[in-house]
PDB file of N, CA and C in Angstrom:
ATOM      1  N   UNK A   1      65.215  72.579  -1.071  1.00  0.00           N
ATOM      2  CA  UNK A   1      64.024  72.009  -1.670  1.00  0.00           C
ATOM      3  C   UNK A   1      64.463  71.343  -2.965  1.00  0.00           C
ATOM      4  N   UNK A   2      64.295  70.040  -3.152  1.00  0.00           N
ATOM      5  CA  UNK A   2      64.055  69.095  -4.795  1.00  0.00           C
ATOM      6  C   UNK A   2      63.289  69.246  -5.458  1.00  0.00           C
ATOM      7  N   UNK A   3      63.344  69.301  -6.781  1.00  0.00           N
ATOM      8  CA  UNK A   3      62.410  69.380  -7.773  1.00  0.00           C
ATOM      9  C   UNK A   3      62.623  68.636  -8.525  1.00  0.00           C
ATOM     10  N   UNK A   4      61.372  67.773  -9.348  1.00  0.00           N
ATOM     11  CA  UNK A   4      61.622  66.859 -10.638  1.00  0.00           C
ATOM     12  C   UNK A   4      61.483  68.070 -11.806  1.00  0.00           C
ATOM     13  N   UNK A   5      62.365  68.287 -12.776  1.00  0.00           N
ATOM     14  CA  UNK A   5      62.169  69.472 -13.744  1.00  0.00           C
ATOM     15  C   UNK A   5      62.629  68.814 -14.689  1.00  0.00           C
ATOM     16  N   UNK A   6      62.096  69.567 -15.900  1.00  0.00           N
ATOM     17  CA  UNK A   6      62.305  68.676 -17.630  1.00  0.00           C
ATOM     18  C   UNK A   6      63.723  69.394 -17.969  1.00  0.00           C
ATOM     19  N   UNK A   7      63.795  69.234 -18.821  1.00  0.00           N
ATOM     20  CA  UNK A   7      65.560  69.322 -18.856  1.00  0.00           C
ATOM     21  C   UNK A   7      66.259  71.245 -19.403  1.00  0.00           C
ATOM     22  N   UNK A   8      65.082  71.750 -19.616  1.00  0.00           N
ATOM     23  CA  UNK A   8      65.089  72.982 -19.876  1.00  0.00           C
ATOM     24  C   UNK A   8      65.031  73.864 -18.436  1.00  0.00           C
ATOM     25  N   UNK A   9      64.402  73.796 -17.616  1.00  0.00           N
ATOM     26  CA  UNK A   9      64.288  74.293 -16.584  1.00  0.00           C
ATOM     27  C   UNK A   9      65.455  73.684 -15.620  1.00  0.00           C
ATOM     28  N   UNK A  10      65.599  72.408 -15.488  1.00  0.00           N
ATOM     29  CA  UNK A  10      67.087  71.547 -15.213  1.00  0.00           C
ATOM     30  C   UNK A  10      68.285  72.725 -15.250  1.00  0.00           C
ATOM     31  N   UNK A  11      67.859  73.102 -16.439  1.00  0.00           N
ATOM     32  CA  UNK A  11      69.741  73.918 -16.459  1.00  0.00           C
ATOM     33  C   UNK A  11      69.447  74.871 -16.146  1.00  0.00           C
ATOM     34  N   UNK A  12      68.430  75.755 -16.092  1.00  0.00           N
ATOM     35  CA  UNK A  12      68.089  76.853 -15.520  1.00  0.00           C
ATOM     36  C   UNK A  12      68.625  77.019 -14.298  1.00  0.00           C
ATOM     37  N   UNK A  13      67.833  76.064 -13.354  1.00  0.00           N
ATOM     38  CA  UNK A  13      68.115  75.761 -12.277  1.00  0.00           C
ATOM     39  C   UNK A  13      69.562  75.704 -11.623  1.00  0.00           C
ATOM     40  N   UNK A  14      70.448  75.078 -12.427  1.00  0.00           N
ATOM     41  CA  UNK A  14      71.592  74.669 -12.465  1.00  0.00           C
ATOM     42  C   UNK A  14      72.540  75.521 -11.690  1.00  0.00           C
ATOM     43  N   UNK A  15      72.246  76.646 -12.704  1.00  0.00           N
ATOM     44  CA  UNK A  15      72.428  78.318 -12.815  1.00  0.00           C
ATOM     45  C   UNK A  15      72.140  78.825 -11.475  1.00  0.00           C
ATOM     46  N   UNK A  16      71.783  78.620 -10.781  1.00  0.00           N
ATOM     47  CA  UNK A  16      71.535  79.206  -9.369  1.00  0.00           C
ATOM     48  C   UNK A  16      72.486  78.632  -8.443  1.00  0.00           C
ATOM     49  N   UNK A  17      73.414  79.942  -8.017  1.00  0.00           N
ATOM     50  CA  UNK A  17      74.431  79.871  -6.340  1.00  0.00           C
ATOM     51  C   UNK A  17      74.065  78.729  -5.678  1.00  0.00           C
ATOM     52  N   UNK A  18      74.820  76.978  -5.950  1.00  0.00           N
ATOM     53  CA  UNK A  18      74.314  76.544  -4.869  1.00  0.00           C
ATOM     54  C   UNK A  18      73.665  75.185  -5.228  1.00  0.00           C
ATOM     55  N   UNK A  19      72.777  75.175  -6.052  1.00  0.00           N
ATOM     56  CA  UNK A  19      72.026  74.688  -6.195  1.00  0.00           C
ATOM     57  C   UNK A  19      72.473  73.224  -7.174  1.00  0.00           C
ATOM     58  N   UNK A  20      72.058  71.840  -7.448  1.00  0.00           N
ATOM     59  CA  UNK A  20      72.821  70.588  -7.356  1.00  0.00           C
ATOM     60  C   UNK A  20      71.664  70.229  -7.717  1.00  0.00           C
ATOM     61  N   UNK A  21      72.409  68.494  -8.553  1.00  0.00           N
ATOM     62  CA  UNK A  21      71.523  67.537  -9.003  1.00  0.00           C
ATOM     63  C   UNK A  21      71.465  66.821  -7.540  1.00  0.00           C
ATOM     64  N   UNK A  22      69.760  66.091  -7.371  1.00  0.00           N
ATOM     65  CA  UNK A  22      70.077  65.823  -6.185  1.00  0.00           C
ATOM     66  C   UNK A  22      70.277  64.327  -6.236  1.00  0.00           C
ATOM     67  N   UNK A  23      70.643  64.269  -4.901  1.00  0.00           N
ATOM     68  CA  UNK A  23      71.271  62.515  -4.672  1.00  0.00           C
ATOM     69  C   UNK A  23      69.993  61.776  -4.316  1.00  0.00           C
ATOM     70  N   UNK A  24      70.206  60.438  -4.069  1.00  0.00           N
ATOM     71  CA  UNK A  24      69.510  59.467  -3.478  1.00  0.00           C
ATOM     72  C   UNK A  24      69.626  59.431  -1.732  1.00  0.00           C
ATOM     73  N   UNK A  25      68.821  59.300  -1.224  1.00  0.00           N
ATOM     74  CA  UNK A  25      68.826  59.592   0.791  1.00  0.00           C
ATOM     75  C   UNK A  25      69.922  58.393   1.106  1.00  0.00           C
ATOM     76  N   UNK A  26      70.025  57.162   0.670  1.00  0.00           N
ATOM     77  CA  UNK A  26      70.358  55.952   0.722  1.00  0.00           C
ATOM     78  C   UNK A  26      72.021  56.374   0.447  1.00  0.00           C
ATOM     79  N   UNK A  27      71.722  56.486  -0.901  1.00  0.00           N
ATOM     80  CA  UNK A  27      73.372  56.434  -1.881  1.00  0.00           C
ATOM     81  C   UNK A  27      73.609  58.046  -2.233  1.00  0.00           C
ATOM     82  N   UNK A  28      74.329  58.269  -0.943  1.00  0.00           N
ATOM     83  CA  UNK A  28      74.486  59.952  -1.163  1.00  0.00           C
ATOM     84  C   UNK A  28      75.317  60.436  -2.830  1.00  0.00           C
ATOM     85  N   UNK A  29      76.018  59.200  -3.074  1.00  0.00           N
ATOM     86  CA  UNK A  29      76.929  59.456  -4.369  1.00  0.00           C
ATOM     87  C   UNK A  29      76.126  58.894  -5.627  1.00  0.00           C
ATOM     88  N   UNK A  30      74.915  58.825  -5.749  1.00  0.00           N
ATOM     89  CA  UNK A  30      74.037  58.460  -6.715  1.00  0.00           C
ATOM     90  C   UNK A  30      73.087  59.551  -7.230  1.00  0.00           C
ATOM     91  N   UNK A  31      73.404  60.058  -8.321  1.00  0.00           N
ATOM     92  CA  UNK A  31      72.783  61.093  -8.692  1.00  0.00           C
ATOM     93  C   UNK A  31      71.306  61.103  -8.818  1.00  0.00           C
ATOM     94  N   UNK A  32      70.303  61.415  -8.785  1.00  0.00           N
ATOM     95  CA  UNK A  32      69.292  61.490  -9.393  1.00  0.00           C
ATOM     96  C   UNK A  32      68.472  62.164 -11.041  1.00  0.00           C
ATOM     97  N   UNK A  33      68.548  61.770 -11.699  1.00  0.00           N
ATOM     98  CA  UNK A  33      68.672  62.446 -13.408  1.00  0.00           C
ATOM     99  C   UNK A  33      67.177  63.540 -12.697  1.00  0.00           C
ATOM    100  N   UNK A  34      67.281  64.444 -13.104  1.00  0.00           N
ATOM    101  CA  UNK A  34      66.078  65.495 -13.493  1.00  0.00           C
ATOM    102  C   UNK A  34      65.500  66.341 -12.176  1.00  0.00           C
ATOM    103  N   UNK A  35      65.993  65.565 -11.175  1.00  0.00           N
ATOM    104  CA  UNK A  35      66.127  65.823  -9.554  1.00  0.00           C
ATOM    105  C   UNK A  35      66.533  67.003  -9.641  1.00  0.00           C
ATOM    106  N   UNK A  36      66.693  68.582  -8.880  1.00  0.00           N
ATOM    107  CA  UNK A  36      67.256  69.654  -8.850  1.00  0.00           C
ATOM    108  C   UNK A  36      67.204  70.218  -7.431  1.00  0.00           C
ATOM    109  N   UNK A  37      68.225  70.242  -6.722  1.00  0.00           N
ATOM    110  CA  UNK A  37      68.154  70.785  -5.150  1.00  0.00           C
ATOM    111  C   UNK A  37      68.840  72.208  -5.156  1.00  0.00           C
ATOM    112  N   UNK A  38      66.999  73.503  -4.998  1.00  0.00           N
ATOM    113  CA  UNK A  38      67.450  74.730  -4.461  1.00  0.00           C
ATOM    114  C   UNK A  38      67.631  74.750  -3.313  1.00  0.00           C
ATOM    115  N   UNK A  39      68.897  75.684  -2.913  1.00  0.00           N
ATOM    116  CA  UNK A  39      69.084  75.892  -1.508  1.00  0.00           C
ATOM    117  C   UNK A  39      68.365  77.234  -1.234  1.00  0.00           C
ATOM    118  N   UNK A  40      67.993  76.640   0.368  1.00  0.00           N
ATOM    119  CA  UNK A  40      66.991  77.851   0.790  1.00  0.00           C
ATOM    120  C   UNK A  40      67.314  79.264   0.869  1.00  0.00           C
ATOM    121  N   UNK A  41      68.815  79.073   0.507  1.00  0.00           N
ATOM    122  CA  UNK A  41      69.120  80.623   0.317  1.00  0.00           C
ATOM    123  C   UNK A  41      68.486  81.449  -0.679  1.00  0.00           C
ATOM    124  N   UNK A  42      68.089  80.386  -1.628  1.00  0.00           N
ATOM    125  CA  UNK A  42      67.160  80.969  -3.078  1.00  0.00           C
ATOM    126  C   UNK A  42      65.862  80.591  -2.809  1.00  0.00           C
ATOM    127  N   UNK A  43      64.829  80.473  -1.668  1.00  0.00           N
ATOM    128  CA  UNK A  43      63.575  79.881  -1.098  1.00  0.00           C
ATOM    129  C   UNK A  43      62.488  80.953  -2.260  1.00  0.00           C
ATOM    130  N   UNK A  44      62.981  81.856  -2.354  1.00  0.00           N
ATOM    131  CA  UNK A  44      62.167  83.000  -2.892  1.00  0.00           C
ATOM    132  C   UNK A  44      61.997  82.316  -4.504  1.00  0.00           C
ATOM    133  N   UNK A  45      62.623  81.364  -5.138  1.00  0.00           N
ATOM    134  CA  UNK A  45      62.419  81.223  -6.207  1.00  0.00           C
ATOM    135  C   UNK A  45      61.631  79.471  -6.131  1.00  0.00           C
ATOM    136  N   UNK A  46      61.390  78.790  -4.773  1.00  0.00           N
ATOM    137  CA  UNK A  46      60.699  77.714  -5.130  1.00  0.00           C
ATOM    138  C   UNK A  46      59.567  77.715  -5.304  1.00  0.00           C
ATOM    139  N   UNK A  47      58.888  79.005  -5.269  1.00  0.00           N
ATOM    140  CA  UNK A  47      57.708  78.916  -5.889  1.00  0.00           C
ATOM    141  C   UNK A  47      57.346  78.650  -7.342  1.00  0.00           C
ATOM    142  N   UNK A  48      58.392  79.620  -7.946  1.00  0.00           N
ATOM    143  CA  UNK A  48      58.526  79.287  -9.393  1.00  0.00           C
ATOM    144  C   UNK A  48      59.167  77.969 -10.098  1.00  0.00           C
ATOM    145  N   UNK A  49      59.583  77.463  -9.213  1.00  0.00           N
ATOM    146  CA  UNK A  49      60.342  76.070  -9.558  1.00  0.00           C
ATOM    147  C   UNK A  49      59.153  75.239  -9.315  1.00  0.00           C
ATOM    148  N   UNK A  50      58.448  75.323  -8.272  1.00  0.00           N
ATOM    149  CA  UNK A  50      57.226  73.978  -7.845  1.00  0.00           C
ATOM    150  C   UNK A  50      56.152  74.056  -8.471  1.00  0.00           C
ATOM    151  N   UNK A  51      55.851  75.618  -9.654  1.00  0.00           N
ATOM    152  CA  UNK A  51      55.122  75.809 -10.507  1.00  0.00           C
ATOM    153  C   UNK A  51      55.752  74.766 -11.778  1.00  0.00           C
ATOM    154  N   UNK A  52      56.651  74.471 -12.054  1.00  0.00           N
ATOM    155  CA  UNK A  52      57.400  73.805 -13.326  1.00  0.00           C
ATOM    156  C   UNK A  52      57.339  72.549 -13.022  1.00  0.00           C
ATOM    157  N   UNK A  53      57.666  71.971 -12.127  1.00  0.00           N
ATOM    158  CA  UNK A  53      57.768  70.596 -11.145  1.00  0.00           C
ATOM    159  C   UNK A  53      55.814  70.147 -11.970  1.00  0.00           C
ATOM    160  N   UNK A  54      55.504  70.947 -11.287  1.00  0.00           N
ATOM    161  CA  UNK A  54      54.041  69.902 -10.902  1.00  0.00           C
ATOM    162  C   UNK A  54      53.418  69.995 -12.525  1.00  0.00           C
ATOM    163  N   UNK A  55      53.906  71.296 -13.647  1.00  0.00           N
ATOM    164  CA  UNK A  55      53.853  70.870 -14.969  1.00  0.00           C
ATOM    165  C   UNK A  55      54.214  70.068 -15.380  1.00  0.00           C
ATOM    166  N   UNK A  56      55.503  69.859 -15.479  1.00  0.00           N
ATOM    167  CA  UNK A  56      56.280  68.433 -15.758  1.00  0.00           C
ATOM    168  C   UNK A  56      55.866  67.301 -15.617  1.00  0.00           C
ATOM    169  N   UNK A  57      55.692  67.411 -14.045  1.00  0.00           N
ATOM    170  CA  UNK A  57      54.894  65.899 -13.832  1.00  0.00           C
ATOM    171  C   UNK A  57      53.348  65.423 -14.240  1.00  0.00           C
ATOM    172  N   UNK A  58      53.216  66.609 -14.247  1.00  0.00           N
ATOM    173  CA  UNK A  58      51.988  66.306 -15.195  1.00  0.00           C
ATOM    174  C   UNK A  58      52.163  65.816 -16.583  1.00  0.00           C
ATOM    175  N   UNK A  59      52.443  66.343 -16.915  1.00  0.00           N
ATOM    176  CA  UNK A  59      52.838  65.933 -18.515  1.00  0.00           C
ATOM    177  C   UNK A  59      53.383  64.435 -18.529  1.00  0.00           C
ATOM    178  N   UNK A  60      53.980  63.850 -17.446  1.00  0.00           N
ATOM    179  CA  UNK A  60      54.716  63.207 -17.726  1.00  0.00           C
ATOM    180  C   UNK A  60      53.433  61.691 -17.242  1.00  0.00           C
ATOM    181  N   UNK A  61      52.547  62.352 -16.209  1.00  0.00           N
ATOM    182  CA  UNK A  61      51.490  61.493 -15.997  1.00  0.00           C
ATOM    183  C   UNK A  61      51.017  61.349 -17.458  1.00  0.00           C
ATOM    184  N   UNK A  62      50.524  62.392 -18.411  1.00  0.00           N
ATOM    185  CA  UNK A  62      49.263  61.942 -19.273  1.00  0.00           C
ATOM    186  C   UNK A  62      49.783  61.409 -20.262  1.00  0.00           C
ATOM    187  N   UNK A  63      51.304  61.294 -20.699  1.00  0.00           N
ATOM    188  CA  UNK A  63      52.140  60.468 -21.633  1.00  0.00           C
ATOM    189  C   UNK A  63      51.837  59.174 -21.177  1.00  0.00           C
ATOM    190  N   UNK A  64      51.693  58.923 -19.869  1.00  0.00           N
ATOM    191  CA  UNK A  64      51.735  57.205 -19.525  1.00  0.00           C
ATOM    192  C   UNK A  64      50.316  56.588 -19.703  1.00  0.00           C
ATOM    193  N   UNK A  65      49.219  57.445 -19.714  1.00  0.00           N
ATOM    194  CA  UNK A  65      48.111  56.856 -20.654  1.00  0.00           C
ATOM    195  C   UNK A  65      47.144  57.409 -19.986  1.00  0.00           C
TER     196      UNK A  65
END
């Protein structure tokens, strides 16, 4: 599972067995900045990750006006 995460939770993430900045579907060697891919071996923690995700992006909606 990918997540868009702010850069605090980013390294959190990081920190987990496995787990990677994710790529582009297209350009497998193109990183994605803020992108974070848990592997489902850690499924038990995307709940708490998709709780941070949809903060983030929120936040990041009401900055744009």
């Amino acid at each position: 599972m990918t997540f868009k995460l702010d850069e605090k939770s980013d390294l959190e993430a990081l920190k987990i067995d496995g787990a990677k900045i994710g790529s582009h579907l297209y350009a497998k060697d193109k990183q994605m900045k803020g992108w974070i891919l848990i592997p489902k071996e850690h499924s038990e923690l995307w709940s708490e990750f998709s709780k941070k995700a949809v903060d983030y992006v929120g936040k990041l909606k009401n900055n744009k006006g």
